[in-house]
C-alpha atoms as a PDB file:
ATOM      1  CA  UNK A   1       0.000   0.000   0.000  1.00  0.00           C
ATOM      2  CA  UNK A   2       1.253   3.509  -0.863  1.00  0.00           C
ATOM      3  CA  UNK A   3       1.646   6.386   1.444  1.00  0.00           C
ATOM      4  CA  UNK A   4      -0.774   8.657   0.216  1.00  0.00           C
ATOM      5  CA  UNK A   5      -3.396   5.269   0.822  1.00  0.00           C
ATOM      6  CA  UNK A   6      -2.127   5.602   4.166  1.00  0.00           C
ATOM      7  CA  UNK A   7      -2.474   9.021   4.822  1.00  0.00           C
ATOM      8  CA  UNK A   8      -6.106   8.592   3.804  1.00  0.00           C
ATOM      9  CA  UNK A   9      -7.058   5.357   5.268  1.00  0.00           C
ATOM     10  CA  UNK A  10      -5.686   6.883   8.843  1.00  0.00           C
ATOM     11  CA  UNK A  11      -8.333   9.837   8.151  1.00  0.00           C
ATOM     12  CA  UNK A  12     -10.929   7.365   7.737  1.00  0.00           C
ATOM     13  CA  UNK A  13     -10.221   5.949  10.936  1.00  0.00           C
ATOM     14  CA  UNK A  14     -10.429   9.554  12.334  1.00  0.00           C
ATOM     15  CA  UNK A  15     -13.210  10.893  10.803  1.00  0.00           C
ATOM     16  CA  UNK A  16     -15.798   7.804  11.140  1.00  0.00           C
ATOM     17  CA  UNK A  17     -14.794   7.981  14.943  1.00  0.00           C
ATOM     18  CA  UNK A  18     -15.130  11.022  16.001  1.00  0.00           C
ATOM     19  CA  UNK A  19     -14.224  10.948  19.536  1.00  0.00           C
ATOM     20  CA  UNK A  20     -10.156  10.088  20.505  1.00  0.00           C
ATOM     21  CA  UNK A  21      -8.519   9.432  23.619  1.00  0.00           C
ATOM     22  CA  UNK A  22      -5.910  11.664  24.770  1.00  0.00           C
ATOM     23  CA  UNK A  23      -3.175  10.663  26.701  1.00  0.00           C
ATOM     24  CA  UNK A  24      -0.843  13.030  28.161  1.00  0.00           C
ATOM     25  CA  UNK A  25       2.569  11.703  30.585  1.00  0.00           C
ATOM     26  CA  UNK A  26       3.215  13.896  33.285  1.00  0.00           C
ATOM     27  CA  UNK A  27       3.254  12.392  36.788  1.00  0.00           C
ATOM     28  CA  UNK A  28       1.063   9.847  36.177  1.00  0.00           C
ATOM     29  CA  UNK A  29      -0.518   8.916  32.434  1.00  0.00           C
ATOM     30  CA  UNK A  30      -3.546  10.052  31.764  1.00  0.00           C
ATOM     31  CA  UNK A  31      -6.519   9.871  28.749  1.00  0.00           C
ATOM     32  CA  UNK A  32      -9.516  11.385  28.291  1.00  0.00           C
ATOM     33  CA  UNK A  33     -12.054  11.242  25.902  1.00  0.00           C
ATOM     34  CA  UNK A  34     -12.008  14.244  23.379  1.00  0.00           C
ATOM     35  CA  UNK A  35     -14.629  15.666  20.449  1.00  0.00           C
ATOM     36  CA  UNK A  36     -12.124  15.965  17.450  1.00  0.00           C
ATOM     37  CA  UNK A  37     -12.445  19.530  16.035  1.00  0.00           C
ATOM     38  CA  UNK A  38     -10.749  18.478  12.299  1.00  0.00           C
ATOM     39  CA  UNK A  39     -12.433  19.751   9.452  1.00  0.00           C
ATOM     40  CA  UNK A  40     -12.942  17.241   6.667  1.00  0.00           C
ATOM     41  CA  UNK A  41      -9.166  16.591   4.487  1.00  0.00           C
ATOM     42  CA  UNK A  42      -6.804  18.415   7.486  1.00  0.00           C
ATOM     43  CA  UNK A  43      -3.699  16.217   8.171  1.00  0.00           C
ATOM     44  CA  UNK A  44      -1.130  17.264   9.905  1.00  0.00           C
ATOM     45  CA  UNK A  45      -2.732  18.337  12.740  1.00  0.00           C
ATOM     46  CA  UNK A  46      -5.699  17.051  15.473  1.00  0.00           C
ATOM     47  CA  UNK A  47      -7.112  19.769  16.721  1.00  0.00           C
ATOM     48  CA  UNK A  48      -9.484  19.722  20.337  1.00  0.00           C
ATOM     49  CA  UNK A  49     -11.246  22.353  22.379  1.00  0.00           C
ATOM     50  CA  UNK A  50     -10.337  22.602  25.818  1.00  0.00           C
ATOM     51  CA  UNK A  51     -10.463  24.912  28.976  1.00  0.00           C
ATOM     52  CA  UNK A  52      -7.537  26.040  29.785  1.00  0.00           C
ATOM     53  CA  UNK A  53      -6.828  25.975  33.130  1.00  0.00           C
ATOM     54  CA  UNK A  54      -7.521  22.073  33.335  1.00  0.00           C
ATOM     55  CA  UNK A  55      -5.060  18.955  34.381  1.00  0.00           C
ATOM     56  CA  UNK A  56      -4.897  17.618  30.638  1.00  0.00           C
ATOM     57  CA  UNK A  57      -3.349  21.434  29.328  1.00  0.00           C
ATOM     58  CA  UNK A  58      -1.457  21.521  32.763  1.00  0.00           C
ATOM     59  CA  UNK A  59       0.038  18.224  31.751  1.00  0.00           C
ATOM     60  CA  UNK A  60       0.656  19.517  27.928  1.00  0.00           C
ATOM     61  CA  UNK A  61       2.748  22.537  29.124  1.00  0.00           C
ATOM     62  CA  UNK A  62       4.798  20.043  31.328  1.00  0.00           C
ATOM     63  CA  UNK A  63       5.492  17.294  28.583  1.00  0.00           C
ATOM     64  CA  UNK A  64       3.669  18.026  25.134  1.00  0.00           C
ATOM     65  CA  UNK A  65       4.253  14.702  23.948  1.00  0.00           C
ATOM     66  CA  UNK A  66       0.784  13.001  23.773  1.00  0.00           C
ATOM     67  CA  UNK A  67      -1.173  10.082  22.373  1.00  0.00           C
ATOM     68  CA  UNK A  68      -4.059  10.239  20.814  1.00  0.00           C
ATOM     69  CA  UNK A  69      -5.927   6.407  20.094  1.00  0.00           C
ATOM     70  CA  UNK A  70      -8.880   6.514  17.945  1.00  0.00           C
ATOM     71  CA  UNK A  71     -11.209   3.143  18.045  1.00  0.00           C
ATOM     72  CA  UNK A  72     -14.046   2.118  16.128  1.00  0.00           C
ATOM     73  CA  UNK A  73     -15.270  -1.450  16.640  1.00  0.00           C
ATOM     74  CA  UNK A  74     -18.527  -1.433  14.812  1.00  0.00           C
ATOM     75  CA  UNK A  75     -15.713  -1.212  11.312  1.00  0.00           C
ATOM     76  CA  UNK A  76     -12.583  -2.826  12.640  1.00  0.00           C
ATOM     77  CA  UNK A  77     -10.986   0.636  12.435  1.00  0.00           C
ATOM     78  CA  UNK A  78      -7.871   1.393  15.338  1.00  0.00           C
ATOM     79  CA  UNK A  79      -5.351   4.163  15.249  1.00  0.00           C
ATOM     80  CA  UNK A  80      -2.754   5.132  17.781  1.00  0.00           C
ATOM     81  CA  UNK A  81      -1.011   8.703  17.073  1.00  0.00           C
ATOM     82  CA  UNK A  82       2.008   9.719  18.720  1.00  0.00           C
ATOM     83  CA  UNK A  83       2.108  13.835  18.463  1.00  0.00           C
ATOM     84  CA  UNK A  84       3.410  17.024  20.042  1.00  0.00           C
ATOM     85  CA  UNK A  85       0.643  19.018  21.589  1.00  0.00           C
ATOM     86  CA  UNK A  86       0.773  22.557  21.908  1.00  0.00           C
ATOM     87  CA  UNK A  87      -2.188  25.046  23.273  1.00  0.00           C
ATOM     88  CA  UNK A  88      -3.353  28.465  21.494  1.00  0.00           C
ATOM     89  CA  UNK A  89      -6.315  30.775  21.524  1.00  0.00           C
ATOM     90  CA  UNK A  90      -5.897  31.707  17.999  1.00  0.00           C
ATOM     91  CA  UNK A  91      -9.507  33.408  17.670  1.00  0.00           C
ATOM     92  CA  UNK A  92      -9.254  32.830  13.856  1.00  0.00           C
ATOM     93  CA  UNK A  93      -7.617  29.013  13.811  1.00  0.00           C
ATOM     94  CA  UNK A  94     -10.653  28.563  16.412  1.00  0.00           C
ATOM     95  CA  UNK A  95     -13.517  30.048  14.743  1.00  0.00           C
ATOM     96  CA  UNK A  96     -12.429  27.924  11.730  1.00  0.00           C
ATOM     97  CA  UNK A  97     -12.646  24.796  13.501  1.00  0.00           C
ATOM     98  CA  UNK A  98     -16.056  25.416  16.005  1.00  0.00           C
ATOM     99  CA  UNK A  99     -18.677  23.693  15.372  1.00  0.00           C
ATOM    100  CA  UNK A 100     -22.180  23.171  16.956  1.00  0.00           C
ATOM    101  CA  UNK A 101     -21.384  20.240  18.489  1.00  0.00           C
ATOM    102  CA  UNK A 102     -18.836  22.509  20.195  1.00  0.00           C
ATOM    103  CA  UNK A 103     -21.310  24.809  21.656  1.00  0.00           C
ATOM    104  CA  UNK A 104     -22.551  21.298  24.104  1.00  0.00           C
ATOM    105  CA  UNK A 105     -19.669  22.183  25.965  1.00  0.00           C
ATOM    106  CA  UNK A 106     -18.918  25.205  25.741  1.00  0.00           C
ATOM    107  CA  UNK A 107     -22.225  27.342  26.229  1.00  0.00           C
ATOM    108  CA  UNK A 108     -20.453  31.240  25.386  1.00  0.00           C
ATOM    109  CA  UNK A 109     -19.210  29.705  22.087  1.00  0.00           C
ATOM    110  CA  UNK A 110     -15.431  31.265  21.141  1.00  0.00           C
ATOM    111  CA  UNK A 111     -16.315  33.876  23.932  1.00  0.00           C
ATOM    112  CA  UNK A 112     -16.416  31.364  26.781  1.00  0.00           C
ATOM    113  CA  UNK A 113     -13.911  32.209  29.394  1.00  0.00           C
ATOM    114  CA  UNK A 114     -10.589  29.996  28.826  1.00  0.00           C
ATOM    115  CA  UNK A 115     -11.520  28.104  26.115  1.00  0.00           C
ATOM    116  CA  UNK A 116      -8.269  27.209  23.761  1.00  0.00           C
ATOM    117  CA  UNK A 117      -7.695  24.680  20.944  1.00  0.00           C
ATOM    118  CA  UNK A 118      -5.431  21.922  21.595  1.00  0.00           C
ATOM    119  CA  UNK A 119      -3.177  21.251  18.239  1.00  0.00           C
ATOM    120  CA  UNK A 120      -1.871  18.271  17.979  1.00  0.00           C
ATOM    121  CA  UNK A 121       1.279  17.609  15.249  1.00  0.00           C
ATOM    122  CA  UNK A 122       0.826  14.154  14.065  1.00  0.00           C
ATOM    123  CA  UNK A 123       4.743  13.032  14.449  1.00  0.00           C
ATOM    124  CA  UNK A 124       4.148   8.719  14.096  1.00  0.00           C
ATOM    125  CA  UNK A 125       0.562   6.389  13.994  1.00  0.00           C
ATOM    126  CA  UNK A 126      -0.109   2.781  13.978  1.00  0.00           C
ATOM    127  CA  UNK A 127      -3.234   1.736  12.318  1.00  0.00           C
ATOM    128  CA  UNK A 128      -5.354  -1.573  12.052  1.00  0.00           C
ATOM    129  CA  UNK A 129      -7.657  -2.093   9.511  1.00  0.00           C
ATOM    130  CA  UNK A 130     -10.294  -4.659   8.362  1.00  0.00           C
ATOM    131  CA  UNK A 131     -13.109  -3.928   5.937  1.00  0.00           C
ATOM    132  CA  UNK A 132     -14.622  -7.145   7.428  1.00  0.00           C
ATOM    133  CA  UNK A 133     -17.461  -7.944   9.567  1.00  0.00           C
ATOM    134  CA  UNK A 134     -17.134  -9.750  13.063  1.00  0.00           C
ATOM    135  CA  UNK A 135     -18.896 -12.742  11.282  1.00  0.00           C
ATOM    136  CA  UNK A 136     -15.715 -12.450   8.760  1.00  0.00           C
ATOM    137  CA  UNK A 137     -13.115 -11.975  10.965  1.00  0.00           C
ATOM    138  CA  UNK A 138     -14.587 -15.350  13.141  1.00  0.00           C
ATOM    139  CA  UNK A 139     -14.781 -17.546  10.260  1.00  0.00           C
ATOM    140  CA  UNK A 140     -11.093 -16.583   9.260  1.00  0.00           C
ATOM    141  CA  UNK A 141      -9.814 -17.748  12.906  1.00  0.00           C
ATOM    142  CA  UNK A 142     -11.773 -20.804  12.822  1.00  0.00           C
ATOM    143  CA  UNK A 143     -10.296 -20.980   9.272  1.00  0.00           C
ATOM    144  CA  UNK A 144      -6.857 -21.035  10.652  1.00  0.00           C
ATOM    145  CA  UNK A 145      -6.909 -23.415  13.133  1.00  0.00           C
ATOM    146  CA  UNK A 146      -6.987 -26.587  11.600  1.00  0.00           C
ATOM    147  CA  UNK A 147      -4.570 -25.500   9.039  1.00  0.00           C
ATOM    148  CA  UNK A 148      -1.954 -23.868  11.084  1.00  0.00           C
ATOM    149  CA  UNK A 149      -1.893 -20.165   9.133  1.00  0.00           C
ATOM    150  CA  UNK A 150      -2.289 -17.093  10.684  1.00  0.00           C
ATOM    151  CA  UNK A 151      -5.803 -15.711   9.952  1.00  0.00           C
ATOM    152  CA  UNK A 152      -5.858 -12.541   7.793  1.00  0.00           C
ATOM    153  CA  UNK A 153      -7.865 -10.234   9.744  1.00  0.00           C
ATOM    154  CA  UNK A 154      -6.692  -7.017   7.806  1.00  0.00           C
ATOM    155  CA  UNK A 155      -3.888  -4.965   7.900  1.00  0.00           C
ATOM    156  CA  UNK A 156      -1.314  -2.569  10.263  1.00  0.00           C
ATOM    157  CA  UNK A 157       0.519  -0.188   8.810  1.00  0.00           C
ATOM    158  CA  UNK A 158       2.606   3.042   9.568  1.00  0.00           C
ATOM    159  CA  UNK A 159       1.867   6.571   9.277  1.00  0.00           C
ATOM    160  CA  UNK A 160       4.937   9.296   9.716  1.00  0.00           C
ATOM    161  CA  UNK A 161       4.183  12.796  10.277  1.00  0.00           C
ATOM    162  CA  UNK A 162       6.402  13.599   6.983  1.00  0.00           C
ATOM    163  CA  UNK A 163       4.152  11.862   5.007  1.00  0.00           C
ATOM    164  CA  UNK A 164       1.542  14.377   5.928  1.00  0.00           C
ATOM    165  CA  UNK A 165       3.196  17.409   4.447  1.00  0.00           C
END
């Protein structure tokens, strides 16, 4: 599989999910469940909405080196993205990526107090992929059994963030 096949399968993976975890390491690891704020065909960056004054931006302006897993078992899509994190209340870079969806949790829109966008630089991703359905996937590893192979249940590949330039 080519790069660019990659770059646009890992998208996929984002976009039909929705939701990632982020991970930051600062004393202790931690993830929480974010609302990705991408707009459709942006890849370098993830971008969130966050308050600021908050453990997970406390944590990014200790270490900005985060992780960011996207799952979606309904299509057999995973991705884990190693990134560098940084925070800014760039009123234009935010109003470009608000949505309504935004407005859930943040009730003052762009004008409530603290809000920022988390921007996260893709740097590395795993991904695992399967365009086949659970009954699929279990007939391949009863498949394999009795024969020995390893059952094909899709396929991993890499993502670097220079790909996405």
């Amino acid at each position: 599989m080519d790069n660019k096949e990659n770059v646009s399968k890992l998208f996929k993976i984002i976009d039909k999910t929705k939701y990632g975890m982020l991970i930051t390491y600062n004393d202790k690891i931690k993830a929480r469940p974010m609302t990705i704020a991408n707009k459709e065909g942006e890849h370098q960056y993830l971008y969130f909405f966050s308050q600021f004054n908050t453990q997970k931006t406390e944590d990014i302006l200790h270490n900005p080196d985060v992780l960011v897993t996207f799952t979606n078992n309904d299509e057999h899509m995973y991705a884990a993205i190693n990134g560098r994190a940084r925070l800014t209340n760039d009123k234009d870079i935010m109003k470009d990526h608000f949505s309504k969806m935004h407005k859930a949790f943040f009730e003052e829109g762009l004008d409530t107090p603290g809000i920022h966008l988390i921007e996260v630089e893709i740097r590395h991703a795993e991904c695992w992929y399967s365009d086949q359905n659970t009954f699929m996937e279990f007939f391949e590893i009863l498949a394999s059994i009795p024969t020995g192979k390893t059952a094909d249940l899709g396929e991993q590949f890499s993502v670097e963030g220079s790909q996405l330039h």
